[in-house]
N, C-alpha and C. Protein backbone atom coordinates (compact mmCIF):
# COMPACT_ATOMS: atom_id res chain seq x y z
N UNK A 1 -16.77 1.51 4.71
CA UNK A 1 -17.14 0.46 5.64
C UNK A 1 -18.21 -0.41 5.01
N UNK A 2 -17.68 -1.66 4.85
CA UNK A 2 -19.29 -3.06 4.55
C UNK A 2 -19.78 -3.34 5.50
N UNK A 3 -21.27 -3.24 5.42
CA UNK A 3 -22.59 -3.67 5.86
C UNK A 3 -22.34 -5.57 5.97
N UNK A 4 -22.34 -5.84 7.30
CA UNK A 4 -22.40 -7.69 7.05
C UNK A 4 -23.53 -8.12 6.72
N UNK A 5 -24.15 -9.28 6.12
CA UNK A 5 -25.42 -9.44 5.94
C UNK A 5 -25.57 -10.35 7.09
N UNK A 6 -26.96 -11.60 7.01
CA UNK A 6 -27.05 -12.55 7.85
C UNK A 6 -26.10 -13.46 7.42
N UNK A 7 -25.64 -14.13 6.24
CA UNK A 7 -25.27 -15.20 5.73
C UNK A 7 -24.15 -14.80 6.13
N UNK A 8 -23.26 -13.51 6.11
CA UNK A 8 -21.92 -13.10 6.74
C UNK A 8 -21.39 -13.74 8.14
N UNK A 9 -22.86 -13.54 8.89
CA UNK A 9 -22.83 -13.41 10.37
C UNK A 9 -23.10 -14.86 10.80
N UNK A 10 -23.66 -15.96 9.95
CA UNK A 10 -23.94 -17.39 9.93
C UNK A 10 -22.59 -18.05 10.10
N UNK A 11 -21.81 -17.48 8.85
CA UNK A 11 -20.70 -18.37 8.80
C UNK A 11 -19.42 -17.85 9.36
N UNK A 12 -19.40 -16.93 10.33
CA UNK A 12 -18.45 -16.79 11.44
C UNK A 12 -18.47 -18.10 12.88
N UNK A 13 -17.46 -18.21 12.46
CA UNK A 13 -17.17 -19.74 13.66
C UNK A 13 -16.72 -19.13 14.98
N UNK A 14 -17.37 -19.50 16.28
CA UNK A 14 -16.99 -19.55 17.34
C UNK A 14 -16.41 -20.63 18.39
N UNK A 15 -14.86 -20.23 19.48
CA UNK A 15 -14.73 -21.12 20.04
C UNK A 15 -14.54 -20.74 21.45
N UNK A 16 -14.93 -21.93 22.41
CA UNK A 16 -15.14 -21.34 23.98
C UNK A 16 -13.64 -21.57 24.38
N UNK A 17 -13.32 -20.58 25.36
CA UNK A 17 -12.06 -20.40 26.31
C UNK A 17 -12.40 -21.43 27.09
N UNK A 18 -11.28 -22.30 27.77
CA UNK A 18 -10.85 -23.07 29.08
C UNK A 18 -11.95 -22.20 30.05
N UNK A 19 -11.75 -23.29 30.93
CA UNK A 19 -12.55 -23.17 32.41
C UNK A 19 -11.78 -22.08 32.72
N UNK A 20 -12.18 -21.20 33.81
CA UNK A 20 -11.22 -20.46 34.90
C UNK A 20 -10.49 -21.10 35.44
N UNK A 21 -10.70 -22.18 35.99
CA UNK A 21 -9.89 -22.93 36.75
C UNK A 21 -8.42 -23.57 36.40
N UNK A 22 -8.99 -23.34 34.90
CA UNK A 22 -7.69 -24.07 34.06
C UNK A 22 -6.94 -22.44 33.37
N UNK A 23 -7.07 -21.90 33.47
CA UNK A 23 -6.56 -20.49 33.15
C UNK A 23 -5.80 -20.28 34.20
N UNK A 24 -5.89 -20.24 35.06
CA UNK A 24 -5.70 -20.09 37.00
C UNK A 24 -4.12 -20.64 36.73
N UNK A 25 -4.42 -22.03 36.41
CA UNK A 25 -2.83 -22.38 36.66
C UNK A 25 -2.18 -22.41 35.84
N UNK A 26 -2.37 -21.87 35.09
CA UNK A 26 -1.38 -22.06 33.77
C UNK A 26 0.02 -20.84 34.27
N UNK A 27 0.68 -21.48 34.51
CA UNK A 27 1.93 -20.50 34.97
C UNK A 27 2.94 -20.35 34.11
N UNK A 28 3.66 -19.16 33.95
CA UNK A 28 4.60 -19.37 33.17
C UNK A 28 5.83 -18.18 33.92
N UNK A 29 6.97 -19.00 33.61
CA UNK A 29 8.59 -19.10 34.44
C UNK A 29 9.45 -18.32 33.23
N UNK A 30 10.11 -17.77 33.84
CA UNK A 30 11.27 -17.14 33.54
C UNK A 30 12.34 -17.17 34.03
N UNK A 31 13.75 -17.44 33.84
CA UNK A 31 15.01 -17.18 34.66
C UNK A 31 15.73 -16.12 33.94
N UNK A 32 16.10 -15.13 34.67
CA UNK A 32 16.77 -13.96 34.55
C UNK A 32 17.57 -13.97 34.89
N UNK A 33 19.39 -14.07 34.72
CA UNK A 33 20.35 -13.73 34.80
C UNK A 33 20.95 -12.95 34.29
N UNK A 34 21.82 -11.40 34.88
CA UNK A 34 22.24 -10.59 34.62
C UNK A 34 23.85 -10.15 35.08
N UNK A 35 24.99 -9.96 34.38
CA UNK A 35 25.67 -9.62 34.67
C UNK A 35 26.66 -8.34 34.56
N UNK A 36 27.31 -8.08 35.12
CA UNK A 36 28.30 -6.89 34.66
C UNK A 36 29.91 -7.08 35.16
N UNK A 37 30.51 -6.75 34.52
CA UNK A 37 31.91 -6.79 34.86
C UNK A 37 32.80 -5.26 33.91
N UNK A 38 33.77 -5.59 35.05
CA UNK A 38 33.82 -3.61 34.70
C UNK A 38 35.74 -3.78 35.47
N UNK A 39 36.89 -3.52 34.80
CA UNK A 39 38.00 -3.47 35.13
C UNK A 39 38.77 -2.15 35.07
N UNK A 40 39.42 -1.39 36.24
CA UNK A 40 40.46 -0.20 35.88
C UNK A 40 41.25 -0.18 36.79
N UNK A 41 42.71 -0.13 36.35
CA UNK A 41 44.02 0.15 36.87
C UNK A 41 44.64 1.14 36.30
N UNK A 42 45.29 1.51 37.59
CA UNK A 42 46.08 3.39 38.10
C UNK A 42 46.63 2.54 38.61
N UNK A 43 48.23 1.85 38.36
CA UNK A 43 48.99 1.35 39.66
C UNK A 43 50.41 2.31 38.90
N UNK A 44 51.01 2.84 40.22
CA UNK A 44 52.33 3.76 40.33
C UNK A 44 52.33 4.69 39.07
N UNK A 45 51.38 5.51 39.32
CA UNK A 45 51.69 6.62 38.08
C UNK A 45 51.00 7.87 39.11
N UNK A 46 51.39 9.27 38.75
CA UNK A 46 51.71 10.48 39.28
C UNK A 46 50.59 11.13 38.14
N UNK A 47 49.25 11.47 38.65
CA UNK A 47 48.68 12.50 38.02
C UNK A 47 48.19 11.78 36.58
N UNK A 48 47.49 10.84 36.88
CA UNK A 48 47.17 10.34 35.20
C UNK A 48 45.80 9.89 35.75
N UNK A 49 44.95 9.06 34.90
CA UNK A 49 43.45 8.40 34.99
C UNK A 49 43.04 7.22 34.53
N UNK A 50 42.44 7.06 34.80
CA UNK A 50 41.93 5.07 34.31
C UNK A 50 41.06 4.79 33.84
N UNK A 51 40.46 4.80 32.61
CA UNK A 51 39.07 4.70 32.08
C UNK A 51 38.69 3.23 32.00
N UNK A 52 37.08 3.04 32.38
CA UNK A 52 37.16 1.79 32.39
C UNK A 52 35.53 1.45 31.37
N UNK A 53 35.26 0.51 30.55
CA UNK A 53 34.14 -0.11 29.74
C UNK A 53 33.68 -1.08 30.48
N UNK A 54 32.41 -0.92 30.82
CA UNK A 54 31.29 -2.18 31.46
C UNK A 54 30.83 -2.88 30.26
N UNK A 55 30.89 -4.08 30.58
CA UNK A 55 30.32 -5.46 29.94
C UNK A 55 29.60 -5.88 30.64
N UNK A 56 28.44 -6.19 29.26
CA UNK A 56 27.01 -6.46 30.35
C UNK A 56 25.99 -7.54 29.40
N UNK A 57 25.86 -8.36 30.03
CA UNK A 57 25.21 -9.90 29.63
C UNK A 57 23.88 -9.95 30.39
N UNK A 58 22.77 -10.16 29.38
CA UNK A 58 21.87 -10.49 29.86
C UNK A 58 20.93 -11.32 29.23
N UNK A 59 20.89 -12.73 30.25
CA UNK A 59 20.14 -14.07 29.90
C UNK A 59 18.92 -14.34 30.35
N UNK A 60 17.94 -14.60 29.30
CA UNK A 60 16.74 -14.98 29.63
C UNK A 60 16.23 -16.26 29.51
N UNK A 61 15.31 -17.05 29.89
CA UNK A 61 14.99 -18.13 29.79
C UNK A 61 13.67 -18.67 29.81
N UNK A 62 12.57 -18.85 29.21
CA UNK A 62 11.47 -18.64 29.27
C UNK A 62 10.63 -19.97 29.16
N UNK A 63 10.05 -20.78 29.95
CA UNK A 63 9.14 -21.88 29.86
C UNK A 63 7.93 -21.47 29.90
């Protein structure tokens, strides 16, 4: 670990944050759309099964 000196600690630059007030509104939006779709057919069959795969989409949108 280094020891800072003064001249270290001189030439570190500082900068001030926004008002609260202006922090306050700073909003930020998202749109989330999500979907799924999912298909299975068993039509006229005797003792059999239907496997089915979900498809799944998901959109984000961020301002």
């Amino acid at each position: 670990m280094q020891k800072l000196t003064l001249a270290d600690l001189a030439a570190e630059d500082v900068e001030l944050l926004p008002r609260r007030e202006t922090l306050f509104w700073n909003f930020n939006t998202a749109l989330v759309g999500a979907t799924n779709s999912s298909l299975a057919l068993n039509v006229a069959t005797i003792c059999s099964s239907a496997n089915s795969a979900a498809l799944q989409q998901i959109v984000v949108s961020q301002r």
